[in-house]
C-alpha atoms as a PDB file:
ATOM      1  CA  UNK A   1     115.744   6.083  31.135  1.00  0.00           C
ATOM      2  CA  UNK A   2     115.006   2.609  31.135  1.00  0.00           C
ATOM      3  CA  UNK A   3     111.724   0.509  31.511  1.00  0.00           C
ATOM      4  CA  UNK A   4     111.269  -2.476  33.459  1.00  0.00           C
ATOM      5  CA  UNK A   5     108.338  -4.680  32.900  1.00  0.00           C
ATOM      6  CA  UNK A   6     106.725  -7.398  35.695  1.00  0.00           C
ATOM      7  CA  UNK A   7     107.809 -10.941  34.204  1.00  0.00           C
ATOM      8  CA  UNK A   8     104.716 -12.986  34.204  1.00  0.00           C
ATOM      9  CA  UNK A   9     106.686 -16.065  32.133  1.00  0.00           C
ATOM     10  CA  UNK A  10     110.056 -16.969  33.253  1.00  0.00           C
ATOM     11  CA  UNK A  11     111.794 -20.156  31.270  1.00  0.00           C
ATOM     12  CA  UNK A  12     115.388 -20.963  30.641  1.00  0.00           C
ATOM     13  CA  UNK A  13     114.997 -23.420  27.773  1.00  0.00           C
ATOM     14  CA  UNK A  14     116.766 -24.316  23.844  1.00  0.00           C
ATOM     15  CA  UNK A  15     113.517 -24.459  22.139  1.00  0.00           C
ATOM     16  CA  UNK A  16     110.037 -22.919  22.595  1.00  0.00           C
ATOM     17  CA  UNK A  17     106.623 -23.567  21.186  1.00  0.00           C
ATOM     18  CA  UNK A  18     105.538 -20.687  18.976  1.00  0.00           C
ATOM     19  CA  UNK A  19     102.425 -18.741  18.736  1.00  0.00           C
ATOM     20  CA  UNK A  20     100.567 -18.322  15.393  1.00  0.00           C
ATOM     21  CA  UNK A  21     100.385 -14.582  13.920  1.00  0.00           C
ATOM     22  CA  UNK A  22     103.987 -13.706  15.454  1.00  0.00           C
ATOM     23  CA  UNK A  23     106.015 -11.421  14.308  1.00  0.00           C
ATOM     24  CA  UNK A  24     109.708 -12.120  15.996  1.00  0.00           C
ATOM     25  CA  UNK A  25     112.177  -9.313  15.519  1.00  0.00           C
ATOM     26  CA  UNK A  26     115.939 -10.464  16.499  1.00  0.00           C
ATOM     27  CA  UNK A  27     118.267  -7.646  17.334  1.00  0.00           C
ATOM     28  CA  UNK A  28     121.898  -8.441  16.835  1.00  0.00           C
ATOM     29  CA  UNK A  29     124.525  -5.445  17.564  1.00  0.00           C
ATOM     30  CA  UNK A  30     126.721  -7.021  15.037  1.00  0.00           C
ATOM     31  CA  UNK A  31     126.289  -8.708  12.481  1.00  0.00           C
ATOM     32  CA  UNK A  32     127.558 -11.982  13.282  1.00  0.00           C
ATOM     33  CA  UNK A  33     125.690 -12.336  17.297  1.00  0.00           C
ATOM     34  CA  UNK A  34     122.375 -13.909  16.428  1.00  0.00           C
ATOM     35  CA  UNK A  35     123.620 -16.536  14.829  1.00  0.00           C
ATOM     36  CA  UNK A  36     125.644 -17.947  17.774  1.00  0.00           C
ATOM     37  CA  UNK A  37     123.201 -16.530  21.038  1.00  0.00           C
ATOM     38  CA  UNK A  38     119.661 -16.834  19.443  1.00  0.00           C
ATOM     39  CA  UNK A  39     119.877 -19.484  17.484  1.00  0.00           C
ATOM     40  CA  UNK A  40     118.030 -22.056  16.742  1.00  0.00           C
ATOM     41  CA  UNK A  41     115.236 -20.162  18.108  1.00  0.00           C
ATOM     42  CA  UNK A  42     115.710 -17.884  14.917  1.00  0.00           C
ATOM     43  CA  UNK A  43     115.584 -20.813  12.365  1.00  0.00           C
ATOM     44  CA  UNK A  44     112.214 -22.214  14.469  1.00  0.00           C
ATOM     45  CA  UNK A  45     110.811 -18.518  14.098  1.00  0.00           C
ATOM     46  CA  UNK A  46     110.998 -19.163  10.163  1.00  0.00           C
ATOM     47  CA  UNK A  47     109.477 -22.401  10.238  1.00  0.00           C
ATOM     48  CA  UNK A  48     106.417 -20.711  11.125  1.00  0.00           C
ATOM     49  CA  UNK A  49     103.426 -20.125   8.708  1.00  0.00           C
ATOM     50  CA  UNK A  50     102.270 -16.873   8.936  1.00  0.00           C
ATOM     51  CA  UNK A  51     105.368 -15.297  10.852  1.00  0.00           C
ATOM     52  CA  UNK A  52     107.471 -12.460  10.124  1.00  0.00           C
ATOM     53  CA  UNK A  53     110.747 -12.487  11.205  1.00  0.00           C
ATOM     54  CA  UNK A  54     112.545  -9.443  11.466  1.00  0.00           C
ATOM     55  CA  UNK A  55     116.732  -9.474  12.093  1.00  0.00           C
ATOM     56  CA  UNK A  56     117.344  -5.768  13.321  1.00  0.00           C
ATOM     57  CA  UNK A  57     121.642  -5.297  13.222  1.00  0.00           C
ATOM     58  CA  UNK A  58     121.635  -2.549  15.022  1.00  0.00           C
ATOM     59  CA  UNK A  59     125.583  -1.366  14.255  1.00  0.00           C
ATOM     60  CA  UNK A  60     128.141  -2.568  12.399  1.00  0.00           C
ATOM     61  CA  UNK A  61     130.343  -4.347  13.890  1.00  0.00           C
ATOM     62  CA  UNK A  62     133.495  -2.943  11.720  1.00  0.00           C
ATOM     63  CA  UNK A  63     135.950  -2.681  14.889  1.00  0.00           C
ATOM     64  CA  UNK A  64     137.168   0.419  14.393  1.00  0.00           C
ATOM     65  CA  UNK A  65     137.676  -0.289  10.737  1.00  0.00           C
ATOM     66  CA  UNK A  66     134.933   2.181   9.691  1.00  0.00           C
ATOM     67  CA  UNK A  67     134.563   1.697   5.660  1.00  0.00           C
ATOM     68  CA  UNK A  68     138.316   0.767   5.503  1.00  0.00           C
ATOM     69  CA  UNK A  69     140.126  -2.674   5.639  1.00  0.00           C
ATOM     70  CA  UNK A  70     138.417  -3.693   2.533  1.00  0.00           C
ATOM     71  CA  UNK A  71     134.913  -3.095   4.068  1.00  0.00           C
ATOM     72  CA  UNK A  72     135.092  -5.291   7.076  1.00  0.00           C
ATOM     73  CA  UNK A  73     131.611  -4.670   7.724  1.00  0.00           C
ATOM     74  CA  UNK A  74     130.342  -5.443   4.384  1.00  0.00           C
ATOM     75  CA  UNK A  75     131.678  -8.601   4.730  1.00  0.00           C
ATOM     76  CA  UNK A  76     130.350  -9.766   8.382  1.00  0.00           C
ATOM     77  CA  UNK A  77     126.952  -8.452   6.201  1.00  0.00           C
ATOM     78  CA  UNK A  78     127.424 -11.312   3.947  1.00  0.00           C
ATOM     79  CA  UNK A  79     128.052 -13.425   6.680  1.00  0.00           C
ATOM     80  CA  UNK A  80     124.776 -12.648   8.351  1.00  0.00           C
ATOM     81  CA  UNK A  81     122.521 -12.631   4.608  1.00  0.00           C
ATOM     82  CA  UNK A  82     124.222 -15.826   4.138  1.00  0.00           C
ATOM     83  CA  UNK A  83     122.601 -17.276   7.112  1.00  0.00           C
ATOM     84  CA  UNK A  84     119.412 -16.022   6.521  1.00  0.00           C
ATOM     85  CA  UNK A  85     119.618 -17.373   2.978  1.00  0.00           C
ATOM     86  CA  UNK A  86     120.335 -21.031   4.551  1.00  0.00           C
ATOM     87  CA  UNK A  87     117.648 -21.117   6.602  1.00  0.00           C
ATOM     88  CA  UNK A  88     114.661 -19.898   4.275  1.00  0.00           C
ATOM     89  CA  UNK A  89     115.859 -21.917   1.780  1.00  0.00           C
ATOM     90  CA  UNK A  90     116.131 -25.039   4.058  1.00  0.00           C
ATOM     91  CA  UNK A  91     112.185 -24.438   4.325  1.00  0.00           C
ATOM     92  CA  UNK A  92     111.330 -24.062   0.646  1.00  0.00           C
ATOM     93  CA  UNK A  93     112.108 -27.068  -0.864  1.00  0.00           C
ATOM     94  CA  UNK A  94     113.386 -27.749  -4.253  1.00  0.00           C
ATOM     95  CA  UNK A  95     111.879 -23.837  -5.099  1.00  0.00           C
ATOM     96  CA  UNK A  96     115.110 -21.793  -3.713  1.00  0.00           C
ATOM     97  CA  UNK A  97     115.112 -18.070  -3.961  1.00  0.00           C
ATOM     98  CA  UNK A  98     118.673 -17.656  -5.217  1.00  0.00           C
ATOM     99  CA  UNK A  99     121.115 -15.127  -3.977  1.00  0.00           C
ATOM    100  CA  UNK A 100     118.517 -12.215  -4.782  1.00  0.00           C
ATOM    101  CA  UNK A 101     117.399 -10.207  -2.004  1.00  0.00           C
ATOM    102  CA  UNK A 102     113.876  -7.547  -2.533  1.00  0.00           C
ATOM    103  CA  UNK A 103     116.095  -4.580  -1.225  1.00  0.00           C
ATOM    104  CA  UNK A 104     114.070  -1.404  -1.480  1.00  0.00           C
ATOM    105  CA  UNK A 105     114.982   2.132   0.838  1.00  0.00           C
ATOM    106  CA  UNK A 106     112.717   3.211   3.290  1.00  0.00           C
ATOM    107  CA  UNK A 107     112.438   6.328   5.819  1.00  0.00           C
ATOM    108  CA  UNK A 108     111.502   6.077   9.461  1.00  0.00           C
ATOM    109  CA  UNK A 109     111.616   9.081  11.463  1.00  0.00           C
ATOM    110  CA  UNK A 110     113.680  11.383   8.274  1.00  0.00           C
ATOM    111  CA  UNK A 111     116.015   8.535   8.384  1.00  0.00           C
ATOM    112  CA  UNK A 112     116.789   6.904   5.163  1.00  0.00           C
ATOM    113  CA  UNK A 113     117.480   3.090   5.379  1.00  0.00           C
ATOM    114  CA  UNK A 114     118.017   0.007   3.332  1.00  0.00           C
ATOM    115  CA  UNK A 115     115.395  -2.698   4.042  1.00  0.00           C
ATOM    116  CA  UNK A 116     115.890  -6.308   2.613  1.00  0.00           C
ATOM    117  CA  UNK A 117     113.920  -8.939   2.497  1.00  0.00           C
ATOM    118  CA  UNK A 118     114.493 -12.604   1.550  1.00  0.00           C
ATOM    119  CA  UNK A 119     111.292 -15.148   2.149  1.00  0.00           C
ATOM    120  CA  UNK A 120     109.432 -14.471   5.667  1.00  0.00           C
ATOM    121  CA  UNK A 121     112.462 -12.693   6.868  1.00  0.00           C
ATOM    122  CA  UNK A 122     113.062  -8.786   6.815  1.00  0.00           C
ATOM    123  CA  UNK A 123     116.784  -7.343   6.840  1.00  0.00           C
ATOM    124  CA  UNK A 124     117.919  -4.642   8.704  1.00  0.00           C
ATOM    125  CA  UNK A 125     121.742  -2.982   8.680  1.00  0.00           C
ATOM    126  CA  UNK A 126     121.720   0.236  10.823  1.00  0.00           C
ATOM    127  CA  UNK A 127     125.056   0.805  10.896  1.00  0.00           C
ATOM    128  CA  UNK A 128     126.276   2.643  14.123  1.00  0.00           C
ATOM    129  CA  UNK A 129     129.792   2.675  14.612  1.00  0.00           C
ATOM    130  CA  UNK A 130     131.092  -0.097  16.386  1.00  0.00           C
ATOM    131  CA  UNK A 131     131.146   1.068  20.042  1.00  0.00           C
ATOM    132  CA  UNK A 132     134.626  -1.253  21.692  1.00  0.00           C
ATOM    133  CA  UNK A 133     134.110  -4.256  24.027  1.00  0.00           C
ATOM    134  CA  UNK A 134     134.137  -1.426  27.189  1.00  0.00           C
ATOM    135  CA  UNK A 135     132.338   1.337  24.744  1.00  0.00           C
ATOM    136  CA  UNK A 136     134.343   4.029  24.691  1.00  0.00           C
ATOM    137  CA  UNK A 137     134.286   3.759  20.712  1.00  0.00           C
ATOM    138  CA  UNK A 138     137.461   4.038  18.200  1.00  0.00           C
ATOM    139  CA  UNK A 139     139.035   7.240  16.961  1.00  0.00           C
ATOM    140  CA  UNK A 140     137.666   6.644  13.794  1.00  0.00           C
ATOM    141  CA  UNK A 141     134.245   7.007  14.789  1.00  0.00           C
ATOM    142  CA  UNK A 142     135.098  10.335  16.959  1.00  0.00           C
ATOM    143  CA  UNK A 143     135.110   7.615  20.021  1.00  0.00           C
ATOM    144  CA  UNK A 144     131.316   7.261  19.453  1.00  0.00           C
ATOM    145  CA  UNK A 145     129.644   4.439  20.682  1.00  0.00           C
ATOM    146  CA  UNK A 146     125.666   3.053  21.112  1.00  0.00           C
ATOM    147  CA  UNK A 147     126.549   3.281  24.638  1.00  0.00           C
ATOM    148  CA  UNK A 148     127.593   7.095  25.241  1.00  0.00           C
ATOM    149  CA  UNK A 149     124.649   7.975  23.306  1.00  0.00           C
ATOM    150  CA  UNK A 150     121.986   5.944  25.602  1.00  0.00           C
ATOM    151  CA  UNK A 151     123.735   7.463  28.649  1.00  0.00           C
ATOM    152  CA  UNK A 152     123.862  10.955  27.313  1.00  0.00           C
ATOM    153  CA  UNK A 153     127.703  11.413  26.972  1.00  0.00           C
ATOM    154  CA  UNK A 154     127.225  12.606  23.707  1.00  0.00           C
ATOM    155  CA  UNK A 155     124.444  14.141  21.721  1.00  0.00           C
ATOM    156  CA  UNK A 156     124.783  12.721  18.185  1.00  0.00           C
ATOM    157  CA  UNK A 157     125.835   9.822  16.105  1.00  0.00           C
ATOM    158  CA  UNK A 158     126.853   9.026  12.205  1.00  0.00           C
ATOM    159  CA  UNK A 159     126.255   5.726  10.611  1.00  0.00           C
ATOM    160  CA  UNK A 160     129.700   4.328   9.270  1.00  0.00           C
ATOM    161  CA  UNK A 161     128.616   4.876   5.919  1.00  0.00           C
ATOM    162  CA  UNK A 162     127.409   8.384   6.493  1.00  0.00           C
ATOM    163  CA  UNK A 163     123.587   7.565   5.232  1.00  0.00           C
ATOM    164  CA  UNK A 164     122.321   9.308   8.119  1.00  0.00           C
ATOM    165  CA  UNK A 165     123.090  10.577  11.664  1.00  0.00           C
ATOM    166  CA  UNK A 166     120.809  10.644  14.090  1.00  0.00           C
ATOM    167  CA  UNK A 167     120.613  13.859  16.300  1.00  0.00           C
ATOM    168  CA  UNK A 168     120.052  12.400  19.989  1.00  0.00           C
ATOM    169  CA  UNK A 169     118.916   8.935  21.581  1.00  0.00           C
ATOM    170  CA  UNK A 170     115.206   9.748  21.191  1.00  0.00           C
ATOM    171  CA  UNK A 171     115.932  10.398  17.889  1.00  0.00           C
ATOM    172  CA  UNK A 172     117.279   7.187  17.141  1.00  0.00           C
ATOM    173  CA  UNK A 173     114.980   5.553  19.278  1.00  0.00           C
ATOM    174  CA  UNK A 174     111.742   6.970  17.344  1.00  0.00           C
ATOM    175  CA  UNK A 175     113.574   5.776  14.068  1.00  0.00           C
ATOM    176  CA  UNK A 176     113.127   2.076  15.636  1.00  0.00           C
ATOM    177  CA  UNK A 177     109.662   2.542  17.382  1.00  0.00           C
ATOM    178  CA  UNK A 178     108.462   3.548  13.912  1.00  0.00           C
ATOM    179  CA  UNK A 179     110.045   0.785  12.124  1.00  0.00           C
ATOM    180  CA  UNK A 180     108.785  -2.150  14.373  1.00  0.00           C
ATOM    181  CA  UNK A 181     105.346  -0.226  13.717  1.00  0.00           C
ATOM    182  CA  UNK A 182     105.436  -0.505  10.009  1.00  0.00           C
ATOM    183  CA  UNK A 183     106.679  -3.895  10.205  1.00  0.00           C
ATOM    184  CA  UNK A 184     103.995  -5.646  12.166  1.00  0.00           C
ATOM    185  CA  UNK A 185     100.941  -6.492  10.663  1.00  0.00           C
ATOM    186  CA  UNK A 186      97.952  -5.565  12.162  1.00  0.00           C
ATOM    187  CA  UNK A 187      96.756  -8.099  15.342  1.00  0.00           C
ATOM    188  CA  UNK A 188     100.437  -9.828  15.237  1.00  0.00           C
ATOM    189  CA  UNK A 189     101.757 -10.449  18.490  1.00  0.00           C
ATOM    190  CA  UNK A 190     105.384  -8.527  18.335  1.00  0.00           C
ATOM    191  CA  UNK A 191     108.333 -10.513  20.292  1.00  0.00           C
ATOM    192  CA  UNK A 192     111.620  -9.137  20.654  1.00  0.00           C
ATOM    193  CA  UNK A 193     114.842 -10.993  21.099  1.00  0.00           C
ATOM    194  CA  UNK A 194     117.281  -9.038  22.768  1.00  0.00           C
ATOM    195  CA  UNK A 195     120.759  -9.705  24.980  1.00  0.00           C
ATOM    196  CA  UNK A 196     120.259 -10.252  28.870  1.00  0.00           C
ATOM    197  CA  UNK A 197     121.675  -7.246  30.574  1.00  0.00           C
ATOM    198  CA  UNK A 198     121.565  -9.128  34.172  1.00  0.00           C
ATOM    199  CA  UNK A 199     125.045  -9.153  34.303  1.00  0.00           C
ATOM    200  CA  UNK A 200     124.907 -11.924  37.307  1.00  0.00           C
ATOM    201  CA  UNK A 201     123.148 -14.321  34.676  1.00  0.00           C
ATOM    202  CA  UNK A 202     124.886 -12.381  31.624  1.00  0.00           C
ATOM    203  CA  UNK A 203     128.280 -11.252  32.926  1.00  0.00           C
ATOM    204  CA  UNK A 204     131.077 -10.314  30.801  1.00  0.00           C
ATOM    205  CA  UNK A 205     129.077  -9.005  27.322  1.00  0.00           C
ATOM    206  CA  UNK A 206     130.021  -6.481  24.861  1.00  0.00           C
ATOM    207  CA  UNK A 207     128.709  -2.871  25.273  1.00  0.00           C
ATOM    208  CA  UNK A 208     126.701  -2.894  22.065  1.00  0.00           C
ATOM    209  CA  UNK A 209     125.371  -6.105  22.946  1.00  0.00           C
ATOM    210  CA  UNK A 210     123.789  -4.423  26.138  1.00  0.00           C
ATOM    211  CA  UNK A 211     123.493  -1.006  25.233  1.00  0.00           C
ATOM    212  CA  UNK A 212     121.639  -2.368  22.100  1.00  0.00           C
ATOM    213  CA  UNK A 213     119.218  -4.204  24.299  1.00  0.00           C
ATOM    214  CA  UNK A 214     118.808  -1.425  26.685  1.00  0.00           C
ATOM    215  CA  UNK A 215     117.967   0.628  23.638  1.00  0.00           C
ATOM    216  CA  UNK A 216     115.276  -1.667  22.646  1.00  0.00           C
ATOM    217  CA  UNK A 217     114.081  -2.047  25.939  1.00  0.00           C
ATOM    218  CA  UNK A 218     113.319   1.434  26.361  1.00  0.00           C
ATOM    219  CA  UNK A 219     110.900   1.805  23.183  1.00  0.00           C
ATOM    220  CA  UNK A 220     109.428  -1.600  23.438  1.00  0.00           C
ATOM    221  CA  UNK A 221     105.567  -0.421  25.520  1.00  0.00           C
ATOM    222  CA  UNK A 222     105.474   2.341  22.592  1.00  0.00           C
ATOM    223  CA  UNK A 223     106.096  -0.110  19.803  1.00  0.00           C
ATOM    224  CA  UNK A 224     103.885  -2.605  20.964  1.00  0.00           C
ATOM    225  CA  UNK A 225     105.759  -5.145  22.123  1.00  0.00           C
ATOM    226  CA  UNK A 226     103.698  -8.139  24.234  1.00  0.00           C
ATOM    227  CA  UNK A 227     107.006 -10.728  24.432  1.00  0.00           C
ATOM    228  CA  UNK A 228     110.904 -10.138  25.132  1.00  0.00           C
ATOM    229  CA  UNK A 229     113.141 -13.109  25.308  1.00  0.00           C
ATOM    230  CA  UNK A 230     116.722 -12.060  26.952  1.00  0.00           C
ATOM    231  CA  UNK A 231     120.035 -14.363  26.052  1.00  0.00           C
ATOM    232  CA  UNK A 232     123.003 -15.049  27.892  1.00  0.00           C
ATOM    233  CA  UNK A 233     125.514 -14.402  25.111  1.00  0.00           C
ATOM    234  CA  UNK A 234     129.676 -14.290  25.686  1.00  0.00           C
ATOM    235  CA  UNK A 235     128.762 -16.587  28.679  1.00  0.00           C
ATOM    236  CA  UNK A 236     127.173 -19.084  26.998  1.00  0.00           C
ATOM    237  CA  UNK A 237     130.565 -20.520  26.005  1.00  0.00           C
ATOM    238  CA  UNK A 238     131.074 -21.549  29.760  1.00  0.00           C
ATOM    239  CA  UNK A 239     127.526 -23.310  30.139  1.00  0.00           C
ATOM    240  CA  UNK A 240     126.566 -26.936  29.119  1.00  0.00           C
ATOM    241  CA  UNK A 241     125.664 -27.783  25.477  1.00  0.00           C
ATOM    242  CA  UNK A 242     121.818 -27.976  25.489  1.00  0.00           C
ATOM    243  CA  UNK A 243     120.771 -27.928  21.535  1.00  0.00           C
ATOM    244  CA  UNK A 244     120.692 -31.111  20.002  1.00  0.00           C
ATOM    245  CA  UNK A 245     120.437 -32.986  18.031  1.00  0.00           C
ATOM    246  CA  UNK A 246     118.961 -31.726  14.301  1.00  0.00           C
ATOM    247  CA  UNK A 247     119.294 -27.975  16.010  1.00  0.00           C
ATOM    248  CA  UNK A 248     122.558 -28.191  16.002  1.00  0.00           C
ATOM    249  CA  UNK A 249     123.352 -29.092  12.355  1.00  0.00           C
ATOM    250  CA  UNK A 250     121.149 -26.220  11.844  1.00  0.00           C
ATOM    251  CA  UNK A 251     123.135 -23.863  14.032  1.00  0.00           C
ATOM    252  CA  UNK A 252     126.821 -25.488  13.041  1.00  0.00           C
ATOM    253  CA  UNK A 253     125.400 -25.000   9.316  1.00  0.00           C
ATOM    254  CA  UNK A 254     124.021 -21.272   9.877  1.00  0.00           C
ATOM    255  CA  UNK A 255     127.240 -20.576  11.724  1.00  0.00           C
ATOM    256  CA  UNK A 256     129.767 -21.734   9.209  1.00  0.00           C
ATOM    257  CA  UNK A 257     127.517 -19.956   6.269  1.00  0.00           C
ATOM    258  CA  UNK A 258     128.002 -16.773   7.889  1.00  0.00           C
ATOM    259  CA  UNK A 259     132.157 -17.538   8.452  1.00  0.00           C
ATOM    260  CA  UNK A 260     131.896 -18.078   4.833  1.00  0.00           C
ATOM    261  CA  UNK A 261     130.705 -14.580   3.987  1.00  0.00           C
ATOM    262  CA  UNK A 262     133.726 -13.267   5.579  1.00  0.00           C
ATOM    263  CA  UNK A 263     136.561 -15.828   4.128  1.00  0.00           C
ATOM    264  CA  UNK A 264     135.222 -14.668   0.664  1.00  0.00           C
ATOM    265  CA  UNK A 265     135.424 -11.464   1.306  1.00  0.00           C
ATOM    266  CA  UNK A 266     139.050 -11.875   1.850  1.00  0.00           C
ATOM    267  CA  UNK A 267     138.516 -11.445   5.701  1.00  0.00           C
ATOM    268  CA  UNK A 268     139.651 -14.361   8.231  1.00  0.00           C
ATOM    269  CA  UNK A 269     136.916 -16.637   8.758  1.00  0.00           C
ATOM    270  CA  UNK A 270     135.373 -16.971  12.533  1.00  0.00           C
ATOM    271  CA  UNK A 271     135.192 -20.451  11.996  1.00  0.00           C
ATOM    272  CA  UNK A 272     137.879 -21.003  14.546  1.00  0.00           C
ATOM    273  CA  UNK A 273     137.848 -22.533  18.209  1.00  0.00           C
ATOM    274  CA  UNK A 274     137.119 -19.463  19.994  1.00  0.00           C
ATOM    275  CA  UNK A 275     133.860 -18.878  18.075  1.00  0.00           C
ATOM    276  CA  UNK A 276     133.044 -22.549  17.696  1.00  0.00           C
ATOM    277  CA  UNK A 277     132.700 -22.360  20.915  1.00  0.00           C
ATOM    278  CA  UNK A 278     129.334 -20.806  21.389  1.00  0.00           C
ATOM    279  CA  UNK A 279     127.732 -23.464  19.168  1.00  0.00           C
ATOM    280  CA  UNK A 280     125.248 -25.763  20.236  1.00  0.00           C
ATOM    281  CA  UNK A 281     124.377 -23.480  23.272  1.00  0.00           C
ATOM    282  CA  UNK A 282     121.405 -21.196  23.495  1.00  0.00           C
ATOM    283  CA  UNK A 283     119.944 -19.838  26.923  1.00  0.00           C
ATOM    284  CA  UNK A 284     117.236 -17.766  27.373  1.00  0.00           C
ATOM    285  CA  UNK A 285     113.893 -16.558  29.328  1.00  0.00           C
ATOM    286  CA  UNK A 286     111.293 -14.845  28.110  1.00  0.00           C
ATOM    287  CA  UNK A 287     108.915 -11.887  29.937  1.00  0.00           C
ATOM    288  CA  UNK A 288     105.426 -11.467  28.887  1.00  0.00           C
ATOM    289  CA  UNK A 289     105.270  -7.063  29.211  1.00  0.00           C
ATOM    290  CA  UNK A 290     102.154  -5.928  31.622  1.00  0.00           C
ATOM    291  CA  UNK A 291      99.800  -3.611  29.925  1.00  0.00           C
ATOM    292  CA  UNK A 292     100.452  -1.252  32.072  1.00  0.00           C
END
């Protein structure tokens, strides 16, 4: 079900020098996992001229909550538009864009969906249920997860807010191929950033985290992907600190934005020693996809 590609570029590194006419596209299976595992490479994608940045949330994240518990997910939302707010606005200068996002509704594939945009940087909420650490989903959700779908245990899935449901994987993969499509200007190089699923380099992740990059995996060649970078996530928090110094305020700062969104939302913040944890720590390598 799943392609592989040669590797041609292999690098574990905290930083790397971008190309001109890029557009990155970060996938996060919740809301609150690029901030922590891809960043600062996230905040560097921004600084770019001439780069789109894409952040593709791919469910969300509500824990079995669904729309209940005064809209957990809404709130690890705010978290993550907080963040993005930071960062633009750390590259504009005394001009700041405010609180107000362009949010327009779009269709891919028959599939209505919210699309946001803030700056250089594109917003995304797809809002699968949120699959469990293992993925055998919560009772709220039917026990749907990202990760029965890929593997064909189940034939269907509903957005937690019931905007759409797509039928079968290929469904919901089209939906993306068609999205990163529309997205990327014509002649851009298109990069995805997506979790390691070498679980010798990556052990330990959550199912959506994989099962998310597995997803994207699969419809990168048709999409027109060129670039994958693949982070070591959960594990991170076991390996040396390697982002300093001025990357790390940024990443500290982007991280405790994003606890914010939740503590305001009347939700307990993350900013907390377990998730502190993963700050200041980003590992990575990065594949350039044969033509073939």
């Amino acid at each position: 079900m799943f392609r592989t590609y040669r590797a041609v570029l292999v690098l574990f590194i905290a930083s790397f020098t971008m190309q001109a006419q890029m557009t990155d596209v970060y996938v996060s299976a919740h809301p609150d996992d690029w901030q922590l595992f891809m960043n600062p490479n996230a905040y560097h994608s921004l600084k770019k001229d001439q780069h789109k940045v894409i952040f593709l949330h791919t469910t969300a994240g509500d824990a079995g909550a669904g729309t209940g518990e005064n809209n957990y997910y809404l709130a690890r939302e705010e978290g993550s538009l907080r963040a993005i707010r930071l960062m633009v606005n750390t590259l504009v200068g005394s001009n700041t864009l405010g609180t107000e996002l362009n949010e327009t509704s779009v269709s891919y594939y028959g599939h209505p969906i919210k699309r946001m945009e803030y700056g250089n940087a594109v917003i995304y909420f797809l809002r699968l249920p949120d699959g469990n650490y293992y993925g055998p989903g919560y009772p709220v959700h039917d026990n749907k997860s990202l990760q029965k779908l890929l593997k064909g245990e189940i034939s269907n899935i509903q957005t937690v807010d019931q905007s759409t449901s797509y039928k079968d994987f290929r469904d919901l993969s089209m939906t993306i191929t068609e999205l990163l499509q529309k997205e990327r200007s014509v002649g851009d190089t298109l990069r995805l950033n997506i979790a390691e699923t070498d679980t010798l380099v990556n052990p330990g992740d959550h199912s959506d985290h994989r099962y998310s990059s597995y997803l994207m995996q699969g419809l990168a060649k048709d999409a027109g992907v060129q670039f994958i970078r693949f982070y070591i996530e959960y594990h991170t928090n076991t390996l040396p600190m390697n982002v300093f110094p001025e990357d790390y305020l940024i990443s500290a700062g982007v991280w405790g934005a994003t606890a914010s969104g939740l503590s305001d939302m009347e939700h307990n913040s993350t900013w907390d020693s377990v998730h502190n944890s993963w700050i200041g720590r980003q590992y990575f390598r990065e594949e350039e996809l044969s033509p073939e």
